[in-house]
Protein backbone atom coordinates (compact mmCIF):
# COMPACT_ATOMS: atom_id res chain seq x y z
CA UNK A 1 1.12 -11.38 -54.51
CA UNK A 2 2.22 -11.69 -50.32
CA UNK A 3 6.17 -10.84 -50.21
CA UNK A 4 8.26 -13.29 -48.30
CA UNK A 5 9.68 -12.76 -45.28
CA UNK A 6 13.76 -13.82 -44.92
CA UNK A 7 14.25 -15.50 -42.24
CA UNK A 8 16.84 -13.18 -40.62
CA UNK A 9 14.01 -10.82 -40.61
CA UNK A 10 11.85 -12.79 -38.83
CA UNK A 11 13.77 -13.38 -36.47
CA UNK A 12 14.23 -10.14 -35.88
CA UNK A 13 10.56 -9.39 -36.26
CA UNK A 14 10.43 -11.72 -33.22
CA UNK A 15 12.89 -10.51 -31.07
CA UNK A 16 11.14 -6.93 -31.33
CA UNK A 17 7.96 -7.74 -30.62
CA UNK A 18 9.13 -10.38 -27.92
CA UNK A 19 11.20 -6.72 -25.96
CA UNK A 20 7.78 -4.98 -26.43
CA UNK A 21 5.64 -7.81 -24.61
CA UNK A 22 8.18 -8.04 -21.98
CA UNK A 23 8.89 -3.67 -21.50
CA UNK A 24 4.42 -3.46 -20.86
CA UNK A 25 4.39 -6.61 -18.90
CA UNK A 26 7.20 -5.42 -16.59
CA UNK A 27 5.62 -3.41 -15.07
CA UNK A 28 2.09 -4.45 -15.31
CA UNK A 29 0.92 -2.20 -18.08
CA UNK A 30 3.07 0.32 -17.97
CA UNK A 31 5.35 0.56 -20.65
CA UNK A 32 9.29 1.25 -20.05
CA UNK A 33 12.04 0.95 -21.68
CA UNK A 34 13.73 -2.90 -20.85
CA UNK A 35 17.20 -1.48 -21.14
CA UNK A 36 17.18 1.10 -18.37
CA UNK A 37 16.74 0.30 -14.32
CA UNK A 38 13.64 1.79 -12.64
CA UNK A 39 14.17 5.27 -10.75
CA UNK A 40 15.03 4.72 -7.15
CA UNK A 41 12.02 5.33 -4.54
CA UNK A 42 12.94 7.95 -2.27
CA UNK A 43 14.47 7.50 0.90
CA UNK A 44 11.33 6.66 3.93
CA UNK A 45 11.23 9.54 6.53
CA UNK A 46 11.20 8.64 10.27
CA UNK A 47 8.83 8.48 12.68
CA UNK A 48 9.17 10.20 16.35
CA UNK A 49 9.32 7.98 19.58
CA UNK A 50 6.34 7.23 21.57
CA UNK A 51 8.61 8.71 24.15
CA UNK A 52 9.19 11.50 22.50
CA UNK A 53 5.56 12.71 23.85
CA UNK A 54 5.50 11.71 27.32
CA UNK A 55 6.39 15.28 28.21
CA UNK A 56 2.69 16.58 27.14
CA UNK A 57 0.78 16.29 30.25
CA UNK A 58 -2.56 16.61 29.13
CA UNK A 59 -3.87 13.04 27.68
CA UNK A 60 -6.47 14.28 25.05
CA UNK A 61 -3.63 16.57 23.51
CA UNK A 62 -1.04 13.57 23.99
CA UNK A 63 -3.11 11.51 22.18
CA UNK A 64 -3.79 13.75 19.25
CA UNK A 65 -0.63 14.35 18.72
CA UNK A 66 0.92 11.01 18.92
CA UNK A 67 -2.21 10.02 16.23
CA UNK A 68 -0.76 12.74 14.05
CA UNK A 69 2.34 10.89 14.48
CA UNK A 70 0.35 7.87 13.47
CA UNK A 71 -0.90 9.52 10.41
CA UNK A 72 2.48 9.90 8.55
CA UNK A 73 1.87 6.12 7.85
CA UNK A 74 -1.61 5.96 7.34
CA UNK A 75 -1.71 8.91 4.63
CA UNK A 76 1.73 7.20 3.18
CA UNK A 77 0.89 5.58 -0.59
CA UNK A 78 1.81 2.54 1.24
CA UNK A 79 -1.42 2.35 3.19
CA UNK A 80 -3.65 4.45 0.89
CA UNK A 81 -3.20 2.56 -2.34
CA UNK A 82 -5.05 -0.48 -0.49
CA UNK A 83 -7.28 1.69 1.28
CA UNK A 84 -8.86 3.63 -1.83
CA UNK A 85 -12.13 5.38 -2.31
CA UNK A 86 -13.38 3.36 -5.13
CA UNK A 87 -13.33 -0.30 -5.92
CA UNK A 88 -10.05 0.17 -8.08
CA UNK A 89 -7.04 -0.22 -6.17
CA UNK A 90 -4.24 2.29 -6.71
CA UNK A 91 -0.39 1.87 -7.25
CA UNK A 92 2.84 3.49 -7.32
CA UNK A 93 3.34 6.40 -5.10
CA UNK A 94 1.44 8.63 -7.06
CA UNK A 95 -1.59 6.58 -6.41
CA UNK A 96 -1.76 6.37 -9.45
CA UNK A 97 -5.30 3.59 -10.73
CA UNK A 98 -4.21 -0.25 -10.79
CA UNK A 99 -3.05 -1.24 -14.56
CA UNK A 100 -4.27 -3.86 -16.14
CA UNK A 101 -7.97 -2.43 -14.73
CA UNK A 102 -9.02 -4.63 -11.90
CA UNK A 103 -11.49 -4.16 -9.20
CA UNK A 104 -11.95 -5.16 -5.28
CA UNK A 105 -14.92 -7.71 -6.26
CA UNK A 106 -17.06 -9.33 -3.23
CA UNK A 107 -14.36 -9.96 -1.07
CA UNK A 108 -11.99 -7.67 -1.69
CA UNK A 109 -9.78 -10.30 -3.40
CA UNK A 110 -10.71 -9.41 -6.72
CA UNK A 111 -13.63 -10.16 -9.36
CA UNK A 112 -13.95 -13.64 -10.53
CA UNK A 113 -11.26 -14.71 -13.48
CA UNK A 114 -8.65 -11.82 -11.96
CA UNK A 115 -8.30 -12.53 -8.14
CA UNK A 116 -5.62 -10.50 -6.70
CA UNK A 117 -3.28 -13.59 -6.39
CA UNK A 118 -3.95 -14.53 -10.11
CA UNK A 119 -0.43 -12.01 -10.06
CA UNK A 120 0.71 -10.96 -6.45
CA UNK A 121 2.42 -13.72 -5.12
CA UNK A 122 3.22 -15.10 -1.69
CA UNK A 123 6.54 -12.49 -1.96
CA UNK A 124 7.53 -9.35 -4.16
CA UNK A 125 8.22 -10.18 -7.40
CA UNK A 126 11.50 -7.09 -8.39
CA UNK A 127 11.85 -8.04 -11.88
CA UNK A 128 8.45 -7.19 -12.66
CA UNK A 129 7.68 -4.97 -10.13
CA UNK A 130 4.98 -6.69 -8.57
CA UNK A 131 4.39 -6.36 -5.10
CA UNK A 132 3.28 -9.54 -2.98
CA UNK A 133 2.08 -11.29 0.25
CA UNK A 134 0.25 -14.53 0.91
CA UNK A 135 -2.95 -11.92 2.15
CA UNK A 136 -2.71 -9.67 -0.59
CA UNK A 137 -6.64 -7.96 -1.25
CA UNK A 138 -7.88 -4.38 -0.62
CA UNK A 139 -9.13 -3.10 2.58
CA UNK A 140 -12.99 -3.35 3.13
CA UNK A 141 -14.67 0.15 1.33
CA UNK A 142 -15.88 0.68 5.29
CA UNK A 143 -11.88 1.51 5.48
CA UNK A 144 -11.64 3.47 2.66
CA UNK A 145 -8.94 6.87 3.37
CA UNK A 146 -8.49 8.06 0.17
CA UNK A 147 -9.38 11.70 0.44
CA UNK A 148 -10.27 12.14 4.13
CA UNK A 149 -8.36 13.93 6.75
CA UNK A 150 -6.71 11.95 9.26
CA UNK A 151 -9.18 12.79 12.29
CA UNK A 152 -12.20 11.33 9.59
CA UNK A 153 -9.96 8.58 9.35
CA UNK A 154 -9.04 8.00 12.93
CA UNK A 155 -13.15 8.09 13.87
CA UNK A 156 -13.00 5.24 10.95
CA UNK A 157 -10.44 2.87 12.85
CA UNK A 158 -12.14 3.06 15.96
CA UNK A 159 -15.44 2.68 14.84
CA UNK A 160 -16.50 -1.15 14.96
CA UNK A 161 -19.59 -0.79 12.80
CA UNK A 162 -17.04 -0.19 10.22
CA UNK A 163 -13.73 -1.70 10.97
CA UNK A 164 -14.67 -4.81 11.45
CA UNK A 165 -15.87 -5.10 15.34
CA UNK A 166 -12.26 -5.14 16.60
CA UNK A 167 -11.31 -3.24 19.94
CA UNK A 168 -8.65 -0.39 20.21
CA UNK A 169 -6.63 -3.36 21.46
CA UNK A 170 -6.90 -5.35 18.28
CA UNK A 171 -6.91 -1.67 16.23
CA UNK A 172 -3.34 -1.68 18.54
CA UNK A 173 -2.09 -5.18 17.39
CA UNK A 174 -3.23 -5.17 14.10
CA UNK A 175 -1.34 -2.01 13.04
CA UNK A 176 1.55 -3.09 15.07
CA UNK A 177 1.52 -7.03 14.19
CA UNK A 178 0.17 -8.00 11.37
CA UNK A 179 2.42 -8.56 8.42
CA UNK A 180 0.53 -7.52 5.83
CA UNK A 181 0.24 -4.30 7.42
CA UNK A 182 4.03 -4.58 7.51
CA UNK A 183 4.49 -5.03 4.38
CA UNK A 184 4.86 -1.57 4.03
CA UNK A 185 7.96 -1.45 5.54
CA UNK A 186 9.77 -3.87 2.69
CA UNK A 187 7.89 -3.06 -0.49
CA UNK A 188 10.20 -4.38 -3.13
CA UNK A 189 11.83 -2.25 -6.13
CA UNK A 190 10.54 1.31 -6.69
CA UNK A 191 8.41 1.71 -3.42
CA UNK A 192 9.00 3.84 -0.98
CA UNK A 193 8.79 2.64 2.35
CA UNK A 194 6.00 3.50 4.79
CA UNK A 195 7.89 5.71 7.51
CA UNK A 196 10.17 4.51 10.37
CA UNK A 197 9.50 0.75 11.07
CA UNK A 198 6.11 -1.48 12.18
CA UNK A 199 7.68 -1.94 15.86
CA UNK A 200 8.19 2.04 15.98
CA UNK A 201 4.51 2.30 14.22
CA UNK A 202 3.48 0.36 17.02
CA UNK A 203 4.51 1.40 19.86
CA UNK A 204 3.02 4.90 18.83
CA UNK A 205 -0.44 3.38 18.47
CA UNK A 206 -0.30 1.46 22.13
CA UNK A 207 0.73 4.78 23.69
CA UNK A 208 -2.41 6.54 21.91
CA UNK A 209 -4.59 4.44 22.95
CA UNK A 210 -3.54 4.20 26.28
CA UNK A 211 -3.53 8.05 26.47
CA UNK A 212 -7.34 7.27 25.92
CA UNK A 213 -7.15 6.80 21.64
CA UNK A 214 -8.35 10.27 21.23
CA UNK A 215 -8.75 11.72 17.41
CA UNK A 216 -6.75 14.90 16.32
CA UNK A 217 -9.18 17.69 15.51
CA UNK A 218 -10.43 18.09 11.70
């Protein structure tokens, strides 16, 4: 013989399992408890002045060190989440794999039935912690940093077998223009920020490559 259920009970039943659904799908996966706030991302560090290596005379050594000025961005979890080494993207700045599982797929907009805008959005979405942008995909595998040191990764951004036949002009606007790139800068809820700003992040890359876009050693 089934027991019956009161209805007060039920309802309560309900309202439980209703908290759970939401506490996982806050945070896409990850469960947390609905009551409390997430823990504050730390505070973004800065980024030197392009002027602030003018007084190196020699280019080559001008340019590696304004590229290792560069690098504080490109090895942030900002950029390397999108940039992985696998066909899973990571998140949170641990780099932590993407929950639910997803993967970069053909395009790197996702597989078929769980495209990356199936939940990333035109903007961030706070309440759920879900990051967004109208361009939101993974960076082509030929762009992948996870793992490499930053002169393997600076050979990678000027190479145009692999980054997509651009120039060290369009390497230059791209980096310093393009607003998915900057995205970085205003990551919604629990993100820390990619250091200093785009326009600072830019005008370092125009003054490496005009100091000839050389790569730090490594």
């Amino acid at each position: 013989m089934r027991a019956r259920i009161a209805p007060a009970a039920q309802v309560a039943m309900f309202a439980v399992t209703s908290v759970t659904i939401v506490a996982v799908n806050s945070d896409i996966g990850t469960p947390r408890n609905p009551v409390e706030p997430p823990a504050l991302a730390t505070a973004a560090e800065s980024l030197r002045p392009a002027a602030a290596f003018t007084s190196i005379a020699n280019p080559r050594a001008r340019a590696e060190s304004l590229f290792v000025e560069i690098g504080k961005v490109l090895q942030h979890p900002r950029c390397v989440n999108c940039h992985p080494a696998g066909d899973r993207p990571l998140q949170t700045d641990a780099g932590r794999p993407h929950e639910p599982l997803v993967v970069r797929g053909a395009d790197g907009h996702g597989a078929p039935g769980m495209r990356c805008e199936t939940c990333h959005h035109v903007q961030n979405f706070d309440p759920a912690h879900v990051p967004g942008h109208p361009q939101w995909h993974l960076a082509p595998i030929e762009m992948a940093w996870q793992g490499k040191t930053l002169a393997q990764i600076c050979e990678q951004i000027k190479d145009p077998a692999r980054n997509g036949k651009k120039s060290i002009a369009q390497i230059v606007h791209h980096l310093g223009e393009d607003s998915l790139v900057g995205w970085g800068w205003a990551p919604g809820a629990g993100r820390t920020p990619a250091p200093g700003t785009q326009k600072d992040f830019g005008a370092l890359a125009k003054a490496w490559a005009d100091a000839g876009a050389h790569c730090p050693p490594g």
